[in-house]
Protein backbone atom coordinates (compact mmCIF):
# COMPACT_ATOMS: atom_id res chain seq x y z
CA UNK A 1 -21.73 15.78 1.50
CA UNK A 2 -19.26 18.46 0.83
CA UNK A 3 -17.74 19.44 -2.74
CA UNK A 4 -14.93 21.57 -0.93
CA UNK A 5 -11.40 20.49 -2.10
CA UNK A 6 -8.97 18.31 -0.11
CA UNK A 7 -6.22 20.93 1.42
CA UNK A 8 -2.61 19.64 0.79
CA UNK A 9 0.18 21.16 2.84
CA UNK A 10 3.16 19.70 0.55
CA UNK A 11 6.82 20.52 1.59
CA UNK A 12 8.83 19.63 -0.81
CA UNK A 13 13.17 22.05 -1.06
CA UNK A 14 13.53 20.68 -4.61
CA UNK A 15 11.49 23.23 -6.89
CA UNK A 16 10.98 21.32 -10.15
CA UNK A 17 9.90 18.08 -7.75
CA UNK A 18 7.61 20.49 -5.54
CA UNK A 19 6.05 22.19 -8.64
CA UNK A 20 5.62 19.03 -10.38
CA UNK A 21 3.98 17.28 -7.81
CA UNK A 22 1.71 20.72 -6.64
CA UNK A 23 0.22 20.77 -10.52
CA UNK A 24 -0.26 17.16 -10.75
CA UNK A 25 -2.47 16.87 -7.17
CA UNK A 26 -4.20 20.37 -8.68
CA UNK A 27 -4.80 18.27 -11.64
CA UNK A 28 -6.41 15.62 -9.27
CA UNK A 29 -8.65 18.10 -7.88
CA UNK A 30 -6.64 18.54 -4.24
CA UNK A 31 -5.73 22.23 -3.45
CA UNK A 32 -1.90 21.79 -3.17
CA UNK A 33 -0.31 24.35 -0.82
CA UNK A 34 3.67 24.23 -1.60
CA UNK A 35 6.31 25.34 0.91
CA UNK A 36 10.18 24.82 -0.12
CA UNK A 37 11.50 24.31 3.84
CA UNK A 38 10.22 23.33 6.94
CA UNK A 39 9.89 26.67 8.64
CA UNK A 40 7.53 27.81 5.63
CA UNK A 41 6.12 24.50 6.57
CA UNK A 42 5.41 25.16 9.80
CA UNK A 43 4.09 28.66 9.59
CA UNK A 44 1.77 27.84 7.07
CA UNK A 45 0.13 24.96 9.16
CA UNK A 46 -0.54 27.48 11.89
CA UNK A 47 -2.66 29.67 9.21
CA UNK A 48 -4.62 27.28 7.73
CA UNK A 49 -6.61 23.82 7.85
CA UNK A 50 -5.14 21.26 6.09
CA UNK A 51 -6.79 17.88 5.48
CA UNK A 52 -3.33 16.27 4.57
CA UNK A 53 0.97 16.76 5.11
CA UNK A 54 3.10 15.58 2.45
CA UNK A 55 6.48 16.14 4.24
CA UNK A 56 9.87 15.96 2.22
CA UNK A 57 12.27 14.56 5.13
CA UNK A 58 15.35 15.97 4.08
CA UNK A 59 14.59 19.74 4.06
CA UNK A 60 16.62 22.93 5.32
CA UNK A 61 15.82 25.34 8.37
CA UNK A 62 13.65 22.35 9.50
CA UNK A 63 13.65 18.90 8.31
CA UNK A 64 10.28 16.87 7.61
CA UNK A 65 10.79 14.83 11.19
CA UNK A 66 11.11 18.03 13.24
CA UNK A 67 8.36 19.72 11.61
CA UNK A 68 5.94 16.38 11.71
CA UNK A 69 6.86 16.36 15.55
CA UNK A 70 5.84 20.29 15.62
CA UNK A 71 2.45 19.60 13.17
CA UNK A 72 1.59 16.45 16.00
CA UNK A 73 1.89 19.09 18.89
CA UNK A 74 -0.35 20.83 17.11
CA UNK A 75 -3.12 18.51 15.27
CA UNK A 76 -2.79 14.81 16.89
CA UNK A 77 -4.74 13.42 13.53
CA UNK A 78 -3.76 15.53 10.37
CA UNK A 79 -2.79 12.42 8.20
CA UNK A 80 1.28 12.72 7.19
CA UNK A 81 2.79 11.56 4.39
CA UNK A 82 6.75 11.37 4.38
CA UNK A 83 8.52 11.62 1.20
CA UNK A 84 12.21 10.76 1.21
CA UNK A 85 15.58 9.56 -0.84
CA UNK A 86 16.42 7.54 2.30
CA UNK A 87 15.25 3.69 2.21
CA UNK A 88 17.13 2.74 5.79
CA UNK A 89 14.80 1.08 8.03
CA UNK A 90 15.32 2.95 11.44
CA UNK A 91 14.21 6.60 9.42
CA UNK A 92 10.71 4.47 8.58
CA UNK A 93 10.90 3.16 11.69
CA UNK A 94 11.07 7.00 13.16
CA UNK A 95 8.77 8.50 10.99
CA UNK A 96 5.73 6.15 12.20
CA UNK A 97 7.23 6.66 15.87
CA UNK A 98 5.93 10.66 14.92
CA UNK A 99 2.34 9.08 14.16
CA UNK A 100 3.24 9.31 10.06
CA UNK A 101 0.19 7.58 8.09
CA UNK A 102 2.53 6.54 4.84
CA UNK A 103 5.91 6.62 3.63
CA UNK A 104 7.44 6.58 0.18
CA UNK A 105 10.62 6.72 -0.69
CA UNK A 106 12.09 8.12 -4.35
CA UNK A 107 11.46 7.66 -7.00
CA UNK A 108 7.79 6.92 -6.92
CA UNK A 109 5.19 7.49 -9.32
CA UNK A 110 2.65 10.29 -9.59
CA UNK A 111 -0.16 7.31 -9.60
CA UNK A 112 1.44 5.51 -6.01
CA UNK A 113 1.19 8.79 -4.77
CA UNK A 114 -2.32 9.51 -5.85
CA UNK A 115 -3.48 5.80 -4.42
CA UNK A 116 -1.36 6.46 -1.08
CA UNK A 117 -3.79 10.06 -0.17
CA UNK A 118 -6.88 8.28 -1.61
CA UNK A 119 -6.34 5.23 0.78
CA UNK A 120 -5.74 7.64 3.97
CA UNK A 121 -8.60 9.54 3.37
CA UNK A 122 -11.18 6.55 3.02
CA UNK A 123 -9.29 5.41 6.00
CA UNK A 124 -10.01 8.58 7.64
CA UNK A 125 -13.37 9.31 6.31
CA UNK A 126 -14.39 5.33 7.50
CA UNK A 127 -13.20 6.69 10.82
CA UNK A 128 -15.66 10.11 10.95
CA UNK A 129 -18.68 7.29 9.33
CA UNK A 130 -18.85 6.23 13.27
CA UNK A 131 -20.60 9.57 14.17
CA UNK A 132 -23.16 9.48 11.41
CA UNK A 133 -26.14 7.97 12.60
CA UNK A 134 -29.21 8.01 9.81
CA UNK A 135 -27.91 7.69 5.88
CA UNK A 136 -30.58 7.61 3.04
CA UNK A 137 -29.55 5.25 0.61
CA UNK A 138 -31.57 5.50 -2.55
CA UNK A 139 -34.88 4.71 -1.32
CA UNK A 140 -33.57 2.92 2.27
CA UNK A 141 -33.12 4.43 5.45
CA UNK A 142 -29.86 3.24 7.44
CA UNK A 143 -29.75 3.93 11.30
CA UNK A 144 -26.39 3.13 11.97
CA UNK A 145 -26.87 3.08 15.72
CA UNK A 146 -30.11 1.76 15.91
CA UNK A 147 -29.30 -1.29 13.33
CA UNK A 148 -31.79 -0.71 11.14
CA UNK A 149 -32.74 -0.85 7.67
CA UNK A 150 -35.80 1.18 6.55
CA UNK A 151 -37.25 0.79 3.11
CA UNK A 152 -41.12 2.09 1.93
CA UNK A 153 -42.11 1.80 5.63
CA UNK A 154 -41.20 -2.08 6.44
CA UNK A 155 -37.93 -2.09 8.86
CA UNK A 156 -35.28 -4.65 9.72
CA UNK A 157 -32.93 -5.30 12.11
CA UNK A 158 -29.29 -5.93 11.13
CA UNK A 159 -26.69 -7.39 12.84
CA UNK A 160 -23.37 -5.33 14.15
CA UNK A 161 -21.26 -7.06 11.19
CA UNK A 162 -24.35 -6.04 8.85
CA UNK A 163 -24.33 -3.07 10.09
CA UNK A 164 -20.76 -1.75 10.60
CA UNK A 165 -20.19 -3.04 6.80
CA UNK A 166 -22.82 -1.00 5.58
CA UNK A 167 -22.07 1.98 7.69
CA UNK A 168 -18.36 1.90 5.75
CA UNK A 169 -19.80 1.43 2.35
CA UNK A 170 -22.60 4.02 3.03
CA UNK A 171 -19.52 6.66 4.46
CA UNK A 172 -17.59 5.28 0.92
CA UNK A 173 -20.72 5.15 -1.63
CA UNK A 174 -19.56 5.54 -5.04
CA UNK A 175 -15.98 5.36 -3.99
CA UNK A 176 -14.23 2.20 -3.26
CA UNK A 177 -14.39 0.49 0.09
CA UNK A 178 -10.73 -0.85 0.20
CA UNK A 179 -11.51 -4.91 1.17
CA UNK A 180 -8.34 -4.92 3.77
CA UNK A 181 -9.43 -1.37 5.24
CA UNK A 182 -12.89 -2.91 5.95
CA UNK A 183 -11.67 -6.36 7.18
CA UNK A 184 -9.62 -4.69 9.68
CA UNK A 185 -11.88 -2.22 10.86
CA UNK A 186 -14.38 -4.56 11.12
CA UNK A 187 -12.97 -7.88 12.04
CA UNK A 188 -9.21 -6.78 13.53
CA UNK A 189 -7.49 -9.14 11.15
CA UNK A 190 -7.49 -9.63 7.01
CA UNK A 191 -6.77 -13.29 7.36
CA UNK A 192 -8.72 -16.13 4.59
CA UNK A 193 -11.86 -16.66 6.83
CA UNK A 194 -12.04 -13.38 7.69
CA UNK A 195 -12.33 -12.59 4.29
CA UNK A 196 -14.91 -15.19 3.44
CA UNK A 197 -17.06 -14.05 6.15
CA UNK A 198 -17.04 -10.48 4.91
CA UNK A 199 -17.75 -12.23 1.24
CA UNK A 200 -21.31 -13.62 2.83
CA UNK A 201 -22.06 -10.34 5.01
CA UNK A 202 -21.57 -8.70 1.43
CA UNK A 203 -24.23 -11.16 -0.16
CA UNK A 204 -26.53 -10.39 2.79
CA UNK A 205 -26.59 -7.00 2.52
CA UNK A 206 -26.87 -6.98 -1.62
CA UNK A 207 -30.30 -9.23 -0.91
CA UNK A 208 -31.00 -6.08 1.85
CA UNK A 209 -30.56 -4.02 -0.88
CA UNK A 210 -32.14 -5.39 -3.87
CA UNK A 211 -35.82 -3.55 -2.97
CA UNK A 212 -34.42 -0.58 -4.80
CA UNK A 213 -32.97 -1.10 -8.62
CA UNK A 214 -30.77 1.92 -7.95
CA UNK A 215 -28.71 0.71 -5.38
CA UNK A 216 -26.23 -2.13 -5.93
CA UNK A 217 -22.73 -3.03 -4.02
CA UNK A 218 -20.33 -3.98 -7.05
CA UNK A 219 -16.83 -5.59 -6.51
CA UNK A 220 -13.88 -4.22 -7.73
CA UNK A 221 -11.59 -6.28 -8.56
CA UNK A 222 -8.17 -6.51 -6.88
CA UNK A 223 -9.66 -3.39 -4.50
CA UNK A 224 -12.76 -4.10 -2.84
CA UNK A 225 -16.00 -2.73 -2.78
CA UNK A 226 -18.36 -0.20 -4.27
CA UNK A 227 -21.85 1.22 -3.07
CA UNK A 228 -23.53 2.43 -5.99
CA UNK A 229 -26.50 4.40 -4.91
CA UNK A 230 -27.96 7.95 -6.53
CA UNK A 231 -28.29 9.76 -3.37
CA UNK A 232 -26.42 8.85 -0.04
CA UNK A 233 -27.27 11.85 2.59
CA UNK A 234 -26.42 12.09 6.24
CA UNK A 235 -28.81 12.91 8.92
């Protein structure tokens, strides 16, 4: 797993908002590039790799639609967040039309903001958890393609819903595994028995699991899920 910081391309024309929001994300541990229009914007996207956009959509030279429309000709999955004064439903309405992952509008708080980039990029790390194949977990061995679970040389065979939900919380270990991101990926739709049925995959997998003292799934309440595990590498 890689300790290299999250890159932030935030374009933000009002300077106490865009400097106040740049030191708080630095604060988070995000490198936070600021540009004040959408031309700066623009230009700086075509220099450098950014994991995230945080788009202003009222900006001069080049407003946050335009330059969202110019970033998606460019990088069809860079997750972008619009920021914007407007509420009115057909500019939400046309910023998802330009592939945006969230919207808020202002005021928001630092904290919505922080749980709004922390929710894309579980979404979008659950995503990139498809092409990992082996994880060690603790003391198992996961083959995510193969189904099976490998502990002190005696193997088992999951099923897929074992197995996709443990792929997730293996790609998420010791982060949280949001319970509606998971019921979705895995079973389309976050209705009641939905739910319930990921409650008794998650009760299958912690008696999987419970070979190794070190490795425990833990709810968290109101959010989801947590693998706790001391190592989780990918093969």
């Amino acid at each position: 797993m890689t300790d290299e910081k999250v890159k932030i391309l935030l374009c933000e024309d009002d300077e106490n908002l865009g400097m106040l929001l740049r030191e708080y994300l630095q604060t988070k541990g995000y490198d936070a590039d600021l540009q004040p229009d959408g031309e700066a914007g623009l230009k700086a996207f075509t220099k450098n790799k950014f994991d995230m956009c945080i788009l202003d959509v009222m900006m001069p030279k080049k407003d946050g639609f335009a330059l969202a429309a110019d970033i998606r000709a460019l990088n069809s999955e860079v997750p972008i967040v619009f920021l914007t004064a407007k509420s009115m439903k057909e500019d939400i309405l046309q910023g998802f039309k330009l592939g945006a992952d969230d919207y808020l509008s202002k005021p928001f708080s630092m904290e919505e903001l922080l749980y709004r980039i922390e929710s894309i990029l579980r979404r979008v790390k659950g995503k990139k958890a498809k092409d990992v194949i082996v994880y060690n977990i603790g003391g198992f061995t996961f083959d995510s393609q193969k189904q099976i679970l490998t502990f002190e040389g005696q193997s088992k065979k999951l099923t897929t819903k074992e197995s996709e939900l443990l792929n997730l919380l293996a790609a998420n270990a010791n982060n949280i595994l949001e319970r509606n991101f998971a019921l979705k990926t895995i079973w389309v739709d976050d209705n009641y028995f939905n739910a319930r049925s990921m409650d008794v995959y998650i009760t299958k997998l912690r008696k999987l699991l419970k070979d190794d003292e070190n490795v425990a799934i833990i709810n968290i309440h109101g959010k989801g899920y947590k693998l706790i595990t001391p190592q989780v590498k990918e093969d």
